[in-house]
Protein backbone atom coordinates (compact mmCIF):
# COMPACT_ATOMS: atom_id res chain seq x y z
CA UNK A 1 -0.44 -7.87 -11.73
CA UNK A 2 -0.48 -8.35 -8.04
CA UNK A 3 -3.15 -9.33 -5.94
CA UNK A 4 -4.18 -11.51 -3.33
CA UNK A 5 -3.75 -11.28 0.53
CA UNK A 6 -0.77 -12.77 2.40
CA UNK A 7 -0.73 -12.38 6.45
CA UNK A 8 2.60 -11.95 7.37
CA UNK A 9 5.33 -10.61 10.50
CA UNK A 10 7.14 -7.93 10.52
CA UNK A 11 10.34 -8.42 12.46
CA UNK A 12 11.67 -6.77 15.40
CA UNK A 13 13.87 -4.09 13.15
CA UNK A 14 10.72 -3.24 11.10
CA UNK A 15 11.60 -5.45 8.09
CA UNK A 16 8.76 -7.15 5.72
CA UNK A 17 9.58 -10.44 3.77
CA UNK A 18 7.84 -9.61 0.53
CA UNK A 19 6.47 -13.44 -0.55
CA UNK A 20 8.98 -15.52 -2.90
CA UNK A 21 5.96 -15.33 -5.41
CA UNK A 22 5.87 -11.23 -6.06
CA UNK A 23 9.63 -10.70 -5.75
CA UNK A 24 10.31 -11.73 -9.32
CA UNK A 25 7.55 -9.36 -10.72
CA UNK A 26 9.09 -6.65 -8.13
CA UNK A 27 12.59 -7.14 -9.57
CA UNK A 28 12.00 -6.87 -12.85
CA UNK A 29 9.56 -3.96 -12.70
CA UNK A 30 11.46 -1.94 -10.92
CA UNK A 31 15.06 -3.33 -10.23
CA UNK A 32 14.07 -4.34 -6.48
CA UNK A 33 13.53 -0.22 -6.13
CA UNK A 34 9.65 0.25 -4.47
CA UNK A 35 8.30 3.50 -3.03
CA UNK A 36 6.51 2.73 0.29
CA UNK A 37 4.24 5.33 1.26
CA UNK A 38 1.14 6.39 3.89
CA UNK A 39 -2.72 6.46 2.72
CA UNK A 40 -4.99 8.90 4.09
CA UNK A 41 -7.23 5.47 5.21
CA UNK A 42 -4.16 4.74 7.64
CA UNK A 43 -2.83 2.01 5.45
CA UNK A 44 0.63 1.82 3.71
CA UNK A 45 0.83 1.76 -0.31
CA UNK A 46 3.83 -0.08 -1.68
CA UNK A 47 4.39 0.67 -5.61
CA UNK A 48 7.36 -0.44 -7.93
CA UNK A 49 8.86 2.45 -8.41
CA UNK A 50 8.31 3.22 -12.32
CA UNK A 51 4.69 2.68 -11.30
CA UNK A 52 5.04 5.16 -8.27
CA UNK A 53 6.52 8.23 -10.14
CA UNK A 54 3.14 9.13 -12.31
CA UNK A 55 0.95 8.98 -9.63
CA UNK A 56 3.62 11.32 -7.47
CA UNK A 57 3.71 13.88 -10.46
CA UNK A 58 -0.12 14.09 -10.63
CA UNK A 59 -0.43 14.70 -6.88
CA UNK A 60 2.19 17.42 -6.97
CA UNK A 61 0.44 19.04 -9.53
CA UNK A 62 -2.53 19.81 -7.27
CA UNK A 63 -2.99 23.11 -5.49
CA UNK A 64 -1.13 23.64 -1.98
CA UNK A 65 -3.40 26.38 -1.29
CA UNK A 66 -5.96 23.81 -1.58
CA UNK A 67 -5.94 22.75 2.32
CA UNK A 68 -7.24 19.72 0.95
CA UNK A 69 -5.22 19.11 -1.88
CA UNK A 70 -2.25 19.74 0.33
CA UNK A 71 -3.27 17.18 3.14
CA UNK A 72 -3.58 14.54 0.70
CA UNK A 73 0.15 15.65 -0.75
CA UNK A 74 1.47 15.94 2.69
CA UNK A 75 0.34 12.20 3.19
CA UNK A 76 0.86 10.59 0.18
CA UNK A 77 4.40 12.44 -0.73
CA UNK A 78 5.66 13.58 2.46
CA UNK A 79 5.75 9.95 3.71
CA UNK A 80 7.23 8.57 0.54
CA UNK A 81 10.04 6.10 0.92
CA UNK A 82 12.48 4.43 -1.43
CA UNK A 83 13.47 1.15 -0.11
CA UNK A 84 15.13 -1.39 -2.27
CA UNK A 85 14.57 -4.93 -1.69
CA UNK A 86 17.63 -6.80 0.67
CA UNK A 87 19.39 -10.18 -0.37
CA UNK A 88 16.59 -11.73 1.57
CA UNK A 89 13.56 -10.18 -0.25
CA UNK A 90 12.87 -7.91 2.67
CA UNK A 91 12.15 -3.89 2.94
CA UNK A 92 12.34 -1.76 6.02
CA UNK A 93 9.21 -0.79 6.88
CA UNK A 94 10.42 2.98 8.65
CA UNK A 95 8.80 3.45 12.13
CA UNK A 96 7.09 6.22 11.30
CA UNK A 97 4.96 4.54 8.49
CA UNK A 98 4.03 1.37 11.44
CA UNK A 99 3.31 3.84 13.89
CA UNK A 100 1.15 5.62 11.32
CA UNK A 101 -0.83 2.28 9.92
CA UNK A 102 -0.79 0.62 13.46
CA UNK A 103 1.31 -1.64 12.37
CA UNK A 104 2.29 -4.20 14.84
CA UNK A 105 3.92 -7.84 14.47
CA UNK A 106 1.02 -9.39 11.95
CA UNK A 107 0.27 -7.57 8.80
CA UNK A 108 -1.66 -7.93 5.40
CA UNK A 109 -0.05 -7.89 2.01
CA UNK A 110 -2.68 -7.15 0.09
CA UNK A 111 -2.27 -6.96 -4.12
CA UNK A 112 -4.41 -4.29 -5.96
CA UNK A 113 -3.06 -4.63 -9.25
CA UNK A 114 -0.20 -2.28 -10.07
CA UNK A 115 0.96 -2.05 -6.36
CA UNK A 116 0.26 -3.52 -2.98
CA UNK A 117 -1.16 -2.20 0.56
CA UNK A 118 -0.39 -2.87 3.99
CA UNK A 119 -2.81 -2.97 6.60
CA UNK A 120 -2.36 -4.04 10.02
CA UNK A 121 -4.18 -7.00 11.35
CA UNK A 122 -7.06 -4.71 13.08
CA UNK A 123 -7.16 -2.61 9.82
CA UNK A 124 -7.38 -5.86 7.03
CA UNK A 125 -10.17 -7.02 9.62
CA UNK A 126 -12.08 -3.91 9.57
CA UNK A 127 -11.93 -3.20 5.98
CA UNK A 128 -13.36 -6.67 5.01
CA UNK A 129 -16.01 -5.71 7.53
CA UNK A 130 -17.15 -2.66 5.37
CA UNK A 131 -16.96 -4.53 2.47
CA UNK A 132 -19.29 -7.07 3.44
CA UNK A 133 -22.08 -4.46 4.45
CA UNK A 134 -21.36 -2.56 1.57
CA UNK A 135 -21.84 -5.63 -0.84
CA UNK A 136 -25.63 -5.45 1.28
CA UNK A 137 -26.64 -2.49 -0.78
CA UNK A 138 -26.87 -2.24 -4.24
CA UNK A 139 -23.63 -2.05 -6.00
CA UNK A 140 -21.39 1.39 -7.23
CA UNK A 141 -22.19 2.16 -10.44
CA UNK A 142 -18.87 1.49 -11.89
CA UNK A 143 -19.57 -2.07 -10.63
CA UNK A 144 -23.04 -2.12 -11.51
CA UNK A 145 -22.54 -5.19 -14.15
CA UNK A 146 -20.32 -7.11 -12.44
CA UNK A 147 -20.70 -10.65 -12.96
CA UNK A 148 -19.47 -13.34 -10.37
C-alpha cells in the first residue's frame, strides 16, 4: 500500500530516486519492473507492473470509434513506459512524459494505494488547492460517512 507525499529532484538526465522506503514493496511486487504512464489531468501514474496490466486490458477494451474512449487510450496507453528500477533505486523519467506533466527539477511522489503519481511542483500545489475548496462543500457521496 503506498501513500504519502515525498517532494523530490529529478536529475539532469531525467532520472527519479524512488524513496529507500517504497523500493522494497516495488521490488517485490513487481521485480523492480513499473509502467510509468501520462494522466489525462497532466500528471504521471507510476504502477508496479502486475498492477498496471489489468487496468491496460480494460482500457483497450473500450471503443476507438469512441473519440472519447480513444483519447483516454491514446493517453493512458500510448504513453506507457516500462522502466525497471537502476542499482540506485532510480527510473528514467522519458522527456516526453516531463514535458507532458511540466515536470521540472522538484516533483511530488504522491502514494494512492496500488500505484503512485507524479505531479510537478505547480501541479501538487494546485491540486491541494482544489481539494481544500472542495472539502468546503458537502462531501461526494461515496465519502459521505467518512469519519476523521
Amino acid at each position: 500500500m503506498f501513500e504519502g507525499a515525498a517532494a523530490l529532484s529529478l536529475d539532469a538526465k531525467g532520472r527519479l530516486a524512488i524513496p529507500a522506503r517504497h523500493r522494497e514493496s516495488l521490488l517485490a511486487l513487481a521485480e523492480g519492473s513499473l509502467v510509468l504512464t501520462a494522466h489525462p489531468h497532466r500528471c504521471l501514474l507510476l504502477y508496479p507492473a502486475p498492477a498496471w496490466q489489468p487496468i491496460r486490458d480494460q482500457v483497450l477494451k473500450a471503443s476507438s470509434l469512441d473519440p472519447r474512449a480513444a483519447s483516454i487510450k491514446r493517453v493512458l496507453v500510448g504513453n506507457a513506459r516500462t522502466e525497471v528500477l537502476d542499482s540506485a533505486g532510480r527510473i528514467l523519467v522519458a522527456t516526453e512524459l516531463r514535458e507532458y506533466a511540466n515536470l521540472d527539477k522538484t516533483v511530488y511522489l504522491v502514494g494512492m494505494g496500488t500505484h503512485f503519481e507524479i505531479w510537478s511542483e505547480a501541479g501538487w500545489k494546485q491540486q491541494n488547492d482544489m481539494a481544500a475548496e472542495a472539502l468546503a462543500g458537502e462531501l461526494p457521496s461515496a465519502l459521505g460517512n467518512l469519519v476523521l
